[in-house]
Structures are given as structure tokens and as C-alpha cells.
PDB file of N, CA and C in Angstrom:
ATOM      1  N   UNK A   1     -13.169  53.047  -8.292  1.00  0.00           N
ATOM      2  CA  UNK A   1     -11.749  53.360  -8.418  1.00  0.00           C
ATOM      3  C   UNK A   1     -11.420  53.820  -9.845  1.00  0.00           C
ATOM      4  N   UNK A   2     -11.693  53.080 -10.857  1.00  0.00           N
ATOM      5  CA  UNK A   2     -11.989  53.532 -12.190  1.00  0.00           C
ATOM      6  C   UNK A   2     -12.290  55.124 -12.744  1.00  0.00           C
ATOM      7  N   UNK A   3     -13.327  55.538 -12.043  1.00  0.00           N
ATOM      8  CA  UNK A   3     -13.656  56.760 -11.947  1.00  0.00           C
ATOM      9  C   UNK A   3     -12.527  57.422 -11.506  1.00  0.00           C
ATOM     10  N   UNK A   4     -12.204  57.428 -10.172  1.00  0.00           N
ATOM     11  CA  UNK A   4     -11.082  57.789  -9.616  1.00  0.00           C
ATOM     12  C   UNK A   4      -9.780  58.390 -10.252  1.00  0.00           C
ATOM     13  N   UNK A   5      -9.504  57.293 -11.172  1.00  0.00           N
ATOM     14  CA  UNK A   5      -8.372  57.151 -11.918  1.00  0.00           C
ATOM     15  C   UNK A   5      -8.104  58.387 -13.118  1.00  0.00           C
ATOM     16  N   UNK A   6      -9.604  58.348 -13.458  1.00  0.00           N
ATOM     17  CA  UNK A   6      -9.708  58.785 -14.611  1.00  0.00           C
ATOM     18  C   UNK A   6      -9.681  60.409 -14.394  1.00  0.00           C
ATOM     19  N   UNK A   7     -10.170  60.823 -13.583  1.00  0.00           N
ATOM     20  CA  UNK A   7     -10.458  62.203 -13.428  1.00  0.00           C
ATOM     21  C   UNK A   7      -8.757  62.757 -12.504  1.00  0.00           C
ATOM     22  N   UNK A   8      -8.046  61.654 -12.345  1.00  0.00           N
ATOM     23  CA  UNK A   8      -6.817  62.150 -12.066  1.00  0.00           C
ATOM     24  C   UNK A   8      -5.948  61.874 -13.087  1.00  0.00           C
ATOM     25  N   UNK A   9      -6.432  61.335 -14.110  1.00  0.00           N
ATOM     26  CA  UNK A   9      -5.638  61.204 -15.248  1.00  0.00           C
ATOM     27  C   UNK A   9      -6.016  62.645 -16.282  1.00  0.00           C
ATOM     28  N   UNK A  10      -7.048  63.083 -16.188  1.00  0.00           N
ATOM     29  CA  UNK A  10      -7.649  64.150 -16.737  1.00  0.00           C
ATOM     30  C   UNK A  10      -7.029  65.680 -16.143  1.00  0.00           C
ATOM     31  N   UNK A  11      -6.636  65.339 -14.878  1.00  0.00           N
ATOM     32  CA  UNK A  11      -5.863  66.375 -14.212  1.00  0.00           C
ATOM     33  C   UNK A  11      -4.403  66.184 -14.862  1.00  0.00           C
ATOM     34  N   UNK A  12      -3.856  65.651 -15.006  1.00  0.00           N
ATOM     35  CA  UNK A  12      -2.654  65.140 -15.578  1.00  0.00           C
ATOM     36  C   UNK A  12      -3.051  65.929 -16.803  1.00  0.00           C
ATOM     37  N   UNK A  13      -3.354  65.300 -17.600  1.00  0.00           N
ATOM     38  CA  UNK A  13      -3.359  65.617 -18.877  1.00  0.00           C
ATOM     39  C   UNK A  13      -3.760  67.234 -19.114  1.00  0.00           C
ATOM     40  N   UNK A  14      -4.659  68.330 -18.130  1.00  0.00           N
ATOM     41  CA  UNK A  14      -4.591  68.874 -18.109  1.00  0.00           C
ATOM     42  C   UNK A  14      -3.446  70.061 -17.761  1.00  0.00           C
ATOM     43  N   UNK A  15      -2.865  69.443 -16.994  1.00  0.00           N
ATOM     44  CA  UNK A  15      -1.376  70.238 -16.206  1.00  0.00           C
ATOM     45  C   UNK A  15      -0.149  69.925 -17.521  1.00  0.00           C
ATOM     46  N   UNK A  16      -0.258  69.295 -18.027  1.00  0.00           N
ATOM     47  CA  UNK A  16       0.767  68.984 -19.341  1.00  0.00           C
ATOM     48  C   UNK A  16       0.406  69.920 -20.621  1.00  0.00           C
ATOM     49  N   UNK A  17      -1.002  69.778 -20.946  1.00  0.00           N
ATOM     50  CA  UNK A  17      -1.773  70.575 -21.765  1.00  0.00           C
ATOM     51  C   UNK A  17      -1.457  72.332 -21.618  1.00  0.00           C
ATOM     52  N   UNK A  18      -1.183  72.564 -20.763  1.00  0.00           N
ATOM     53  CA  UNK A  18      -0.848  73.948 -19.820  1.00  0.00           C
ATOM     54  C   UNK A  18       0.712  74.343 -19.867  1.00  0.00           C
ATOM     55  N   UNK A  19       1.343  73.217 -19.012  1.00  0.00           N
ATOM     56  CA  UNK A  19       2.514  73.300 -18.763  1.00  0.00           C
ATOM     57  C   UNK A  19       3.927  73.083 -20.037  1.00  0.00           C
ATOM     58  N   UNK A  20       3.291  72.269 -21.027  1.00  0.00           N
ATOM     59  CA  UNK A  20       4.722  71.340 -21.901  1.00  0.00           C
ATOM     60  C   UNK A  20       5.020  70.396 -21.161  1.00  0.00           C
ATOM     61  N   UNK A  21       6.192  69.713 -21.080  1.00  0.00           N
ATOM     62  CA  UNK A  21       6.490  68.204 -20.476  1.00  0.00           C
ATOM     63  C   UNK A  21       6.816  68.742 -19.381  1.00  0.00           C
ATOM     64  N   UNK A  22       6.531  68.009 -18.673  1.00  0.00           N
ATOM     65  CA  UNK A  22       7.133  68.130 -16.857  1.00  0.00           C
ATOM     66  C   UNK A  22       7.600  67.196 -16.312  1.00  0.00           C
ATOM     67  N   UNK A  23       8.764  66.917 -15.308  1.00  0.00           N
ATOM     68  CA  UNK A  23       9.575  66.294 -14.645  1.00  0.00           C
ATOM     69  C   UNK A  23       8.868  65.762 -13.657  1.00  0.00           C
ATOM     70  N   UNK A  24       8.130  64.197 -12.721  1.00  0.00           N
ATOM     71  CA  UNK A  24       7.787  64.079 -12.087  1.00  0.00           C
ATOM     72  C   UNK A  24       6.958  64.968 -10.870  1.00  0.00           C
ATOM     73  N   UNK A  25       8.202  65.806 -10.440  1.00  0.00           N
ATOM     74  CA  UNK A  25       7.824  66.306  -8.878  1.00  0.00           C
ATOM     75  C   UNK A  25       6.798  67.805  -9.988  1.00  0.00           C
ATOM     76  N   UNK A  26       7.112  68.283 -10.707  1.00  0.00           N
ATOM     77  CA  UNK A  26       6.338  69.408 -10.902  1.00  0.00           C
ATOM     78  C   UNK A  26       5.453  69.019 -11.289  1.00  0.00           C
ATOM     79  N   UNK A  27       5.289  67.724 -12.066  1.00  0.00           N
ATOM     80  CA  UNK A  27       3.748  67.344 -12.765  1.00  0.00           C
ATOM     81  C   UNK A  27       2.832  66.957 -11.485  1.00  0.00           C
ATOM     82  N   UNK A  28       3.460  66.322 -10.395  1.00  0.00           N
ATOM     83  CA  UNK A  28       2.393  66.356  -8.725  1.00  0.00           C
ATOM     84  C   UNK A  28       1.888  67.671  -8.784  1.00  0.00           C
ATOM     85  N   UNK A  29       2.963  68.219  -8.735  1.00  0.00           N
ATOM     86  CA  UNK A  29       2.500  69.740  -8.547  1.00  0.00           C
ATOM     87  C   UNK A  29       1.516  70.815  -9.340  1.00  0.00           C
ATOM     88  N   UNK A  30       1.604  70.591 -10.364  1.00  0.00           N
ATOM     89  CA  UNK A  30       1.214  70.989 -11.379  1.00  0.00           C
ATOM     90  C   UNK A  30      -0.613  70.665 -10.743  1.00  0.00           C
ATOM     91  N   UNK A  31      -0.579  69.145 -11.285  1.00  0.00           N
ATOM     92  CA  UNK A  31      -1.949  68.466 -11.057  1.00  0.00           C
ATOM     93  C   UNK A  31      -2.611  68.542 -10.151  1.00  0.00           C
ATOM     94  N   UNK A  32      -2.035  68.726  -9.204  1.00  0.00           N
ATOM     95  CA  UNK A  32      -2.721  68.763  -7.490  1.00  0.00           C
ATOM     96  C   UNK A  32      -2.766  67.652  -7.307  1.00  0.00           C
ATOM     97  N   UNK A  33      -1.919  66.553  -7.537  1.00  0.00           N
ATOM     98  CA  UNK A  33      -1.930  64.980  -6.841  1.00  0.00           C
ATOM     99  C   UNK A  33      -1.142  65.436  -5.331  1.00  0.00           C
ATOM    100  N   UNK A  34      -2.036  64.759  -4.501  1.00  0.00           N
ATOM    101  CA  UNK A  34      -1.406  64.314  -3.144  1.00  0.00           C
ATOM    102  C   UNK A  34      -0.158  62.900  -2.870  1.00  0.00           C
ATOM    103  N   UNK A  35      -0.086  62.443  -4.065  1.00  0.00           N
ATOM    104  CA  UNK A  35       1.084  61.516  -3.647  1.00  0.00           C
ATOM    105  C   UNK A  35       1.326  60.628  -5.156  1.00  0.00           C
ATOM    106  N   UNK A  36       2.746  60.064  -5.010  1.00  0.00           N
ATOM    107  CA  UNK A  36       3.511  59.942  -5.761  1.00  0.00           C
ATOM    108  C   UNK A  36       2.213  58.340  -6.683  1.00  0.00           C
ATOM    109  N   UNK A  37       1.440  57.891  -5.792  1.00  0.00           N
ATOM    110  CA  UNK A  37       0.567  56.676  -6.366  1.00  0.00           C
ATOM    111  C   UNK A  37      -0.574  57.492  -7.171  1.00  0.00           C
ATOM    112  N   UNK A  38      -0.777  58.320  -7.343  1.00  0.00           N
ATOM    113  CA  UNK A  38      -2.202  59.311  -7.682  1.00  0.00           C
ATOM    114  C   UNK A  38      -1.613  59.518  -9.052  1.00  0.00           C
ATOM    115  N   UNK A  39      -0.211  59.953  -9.102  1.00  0.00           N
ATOM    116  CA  UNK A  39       0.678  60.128 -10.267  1.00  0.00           C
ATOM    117  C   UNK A  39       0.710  59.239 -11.263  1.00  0.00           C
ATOM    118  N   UNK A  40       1.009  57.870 -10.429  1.00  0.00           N
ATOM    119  CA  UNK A  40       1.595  56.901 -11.723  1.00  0.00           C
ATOM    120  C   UNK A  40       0.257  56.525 -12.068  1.00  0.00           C
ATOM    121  N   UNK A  41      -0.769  56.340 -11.096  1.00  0.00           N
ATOM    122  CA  UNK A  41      -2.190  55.487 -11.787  1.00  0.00           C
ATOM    123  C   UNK A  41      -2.602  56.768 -12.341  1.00  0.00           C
ATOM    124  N   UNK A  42      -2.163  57.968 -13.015  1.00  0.00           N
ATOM    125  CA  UNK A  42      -2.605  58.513 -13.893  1.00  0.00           C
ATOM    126  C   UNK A  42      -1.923  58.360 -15.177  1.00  0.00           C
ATOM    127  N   UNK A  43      -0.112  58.128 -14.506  1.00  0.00           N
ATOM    128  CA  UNK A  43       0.238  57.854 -15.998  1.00  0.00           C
ATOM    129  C   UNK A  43       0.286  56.877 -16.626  1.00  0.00           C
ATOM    130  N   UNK A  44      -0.218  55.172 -15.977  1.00  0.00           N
ATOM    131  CA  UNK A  44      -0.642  54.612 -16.459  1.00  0.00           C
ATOM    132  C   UNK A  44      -1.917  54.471 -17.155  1.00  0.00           C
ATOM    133  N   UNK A  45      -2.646  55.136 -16.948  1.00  0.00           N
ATOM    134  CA  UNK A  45      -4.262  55.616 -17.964  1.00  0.00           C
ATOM    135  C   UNK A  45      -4.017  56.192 -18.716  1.00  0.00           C
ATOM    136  N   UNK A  46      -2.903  57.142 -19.088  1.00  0.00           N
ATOM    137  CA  UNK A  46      -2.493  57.928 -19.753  1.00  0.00           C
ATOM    138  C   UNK A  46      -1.497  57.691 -20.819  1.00  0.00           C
ATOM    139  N   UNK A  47      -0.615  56.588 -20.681  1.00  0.00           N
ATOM    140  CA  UNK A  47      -0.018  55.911 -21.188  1.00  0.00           C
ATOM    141  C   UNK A  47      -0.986  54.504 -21.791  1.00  0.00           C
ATOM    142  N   UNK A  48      -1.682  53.847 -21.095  1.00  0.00           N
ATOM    143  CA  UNK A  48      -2.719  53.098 -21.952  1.00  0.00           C
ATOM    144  C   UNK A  48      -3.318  53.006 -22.826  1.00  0.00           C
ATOM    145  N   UNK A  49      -3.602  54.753 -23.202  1.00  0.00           N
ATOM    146  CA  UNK A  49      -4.392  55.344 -24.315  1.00  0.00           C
ATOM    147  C   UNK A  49      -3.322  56.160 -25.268  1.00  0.00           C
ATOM    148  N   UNK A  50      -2.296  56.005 -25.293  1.00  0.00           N
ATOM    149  CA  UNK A  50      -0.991  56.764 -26.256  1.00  0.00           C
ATOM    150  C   UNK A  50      -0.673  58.205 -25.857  1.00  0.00           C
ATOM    151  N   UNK A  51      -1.738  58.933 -24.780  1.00  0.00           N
ATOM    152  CA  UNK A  51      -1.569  60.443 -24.490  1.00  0.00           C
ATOM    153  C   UNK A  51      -0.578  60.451 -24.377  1.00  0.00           C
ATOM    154  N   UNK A  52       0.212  59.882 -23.465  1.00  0.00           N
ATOM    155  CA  UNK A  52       1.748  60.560 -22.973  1.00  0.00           C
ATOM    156  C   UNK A  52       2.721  59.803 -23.541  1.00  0.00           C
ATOM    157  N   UNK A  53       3.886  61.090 -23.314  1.00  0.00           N
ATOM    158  CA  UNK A  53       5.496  59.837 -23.621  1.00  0.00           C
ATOM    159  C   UNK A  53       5.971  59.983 -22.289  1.00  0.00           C
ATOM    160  N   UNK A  54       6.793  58.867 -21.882  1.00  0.00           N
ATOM    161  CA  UNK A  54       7.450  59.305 -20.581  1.00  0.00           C
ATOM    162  C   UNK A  54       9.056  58.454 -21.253  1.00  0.00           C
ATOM    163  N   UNK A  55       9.507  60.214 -20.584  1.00  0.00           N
ATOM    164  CA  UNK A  55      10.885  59.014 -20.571  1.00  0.00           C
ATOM    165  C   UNK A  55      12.648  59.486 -19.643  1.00  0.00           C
ATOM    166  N   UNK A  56      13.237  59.339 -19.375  1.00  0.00           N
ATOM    167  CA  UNK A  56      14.279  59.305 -18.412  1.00  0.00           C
ATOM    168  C   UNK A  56      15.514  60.734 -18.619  1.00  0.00           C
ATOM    169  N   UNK A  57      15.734  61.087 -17.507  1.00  0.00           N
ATOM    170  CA  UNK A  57      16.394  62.522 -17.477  1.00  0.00           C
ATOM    171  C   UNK A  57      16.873  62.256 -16.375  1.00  0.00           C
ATOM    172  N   UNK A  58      18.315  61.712 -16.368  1.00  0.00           N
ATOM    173  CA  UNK A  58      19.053  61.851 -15.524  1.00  0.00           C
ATOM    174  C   UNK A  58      18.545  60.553 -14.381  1.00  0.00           C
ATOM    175  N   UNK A  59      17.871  61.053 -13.113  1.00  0.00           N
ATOM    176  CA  UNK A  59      17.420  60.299 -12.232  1.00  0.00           C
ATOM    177  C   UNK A  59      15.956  60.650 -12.320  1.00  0.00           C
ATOM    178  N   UNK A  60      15.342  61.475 -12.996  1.00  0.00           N
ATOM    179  CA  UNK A  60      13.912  61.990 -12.865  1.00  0.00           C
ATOM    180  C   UNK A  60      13.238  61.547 -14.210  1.00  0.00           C
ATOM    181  N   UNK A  61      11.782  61.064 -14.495  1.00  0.00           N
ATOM    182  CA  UNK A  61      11.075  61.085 -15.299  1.00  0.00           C
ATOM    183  C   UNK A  61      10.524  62.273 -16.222  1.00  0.00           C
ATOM    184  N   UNK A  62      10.439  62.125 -17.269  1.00  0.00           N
ATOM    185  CA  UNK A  62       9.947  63.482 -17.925  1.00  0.00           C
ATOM    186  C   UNK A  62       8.879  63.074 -18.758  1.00  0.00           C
ATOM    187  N   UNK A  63       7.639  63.881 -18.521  1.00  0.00           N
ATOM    188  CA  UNK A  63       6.407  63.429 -19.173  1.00  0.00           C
ATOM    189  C   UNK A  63       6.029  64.187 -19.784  1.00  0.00           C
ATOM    190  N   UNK A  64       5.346  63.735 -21.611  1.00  0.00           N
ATOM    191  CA  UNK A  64       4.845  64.721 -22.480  1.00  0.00           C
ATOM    192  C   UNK A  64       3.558  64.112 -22.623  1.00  0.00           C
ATOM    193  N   UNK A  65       2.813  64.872 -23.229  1.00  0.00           N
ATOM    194  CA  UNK A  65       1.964  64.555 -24.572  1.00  0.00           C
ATOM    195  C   UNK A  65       2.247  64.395 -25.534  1.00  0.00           C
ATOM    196  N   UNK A  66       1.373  63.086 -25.862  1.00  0.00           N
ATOM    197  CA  UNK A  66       2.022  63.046 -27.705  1.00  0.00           C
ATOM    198  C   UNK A  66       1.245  63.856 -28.816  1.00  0.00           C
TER     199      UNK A  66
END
């Protein structure tokens, strides 16, 4: 699962790397995650290690790199 995590956290970080910060639904999109759990256990790996900022817009999340 570990593995797992990581190489969807690597997709993440790649689609941000590309994109600038993205709003939840486009960063799925962006990444090619199939569902909203693929997302957060990336941005929690991602957030574990200082990569990202996340933070609140309205009703939607907005995620950077730091």
C-alpha cells in the first residue's frame, strides 16, 4: 500500500509541478486519480514531507507546492 501511495503522490506532485495550484476536482483530474481517497492519501504524503500547502477557497480546497 505504501508503494501505492507513493507513486500517487508522485502523480500529484507531478500535475501541480505542471499545472500551479489546483482546486480539488481539477487536481483528480489533472493526476488521473480515480477517486476522491487516491487524492487525499496523496495529499497526505505530500503534506507529510512539506511538498504541499493546502488551504480553503470558499467551499473547495486549493493545493500548492511549496
Amino acid at each position: 500500500m505504501n508503494e501505492k501511495i507513493g507513486v500517487l503522490a508522485g502523480q500529484v506532485w507531478t500535475a501541480l509541478n505542471e499545472n500551479g495550484a489546483l482546486n480539488g476536482k481539477d487536481l483528480k483530474k489533472a493526476a488521473k486519480l480515480k477517486n476522491d481517497k487516491e487524492m487525499y492519501l496523496a495529499l497526505g504524503w505530500l503534506l507529510r514531507e512539506d511538498k504541499v500547502t493546502v488551504s480553503e477557497e470558499g467551499k473547495e480546497i486549493l493545493v500548492a507546492l511549496n
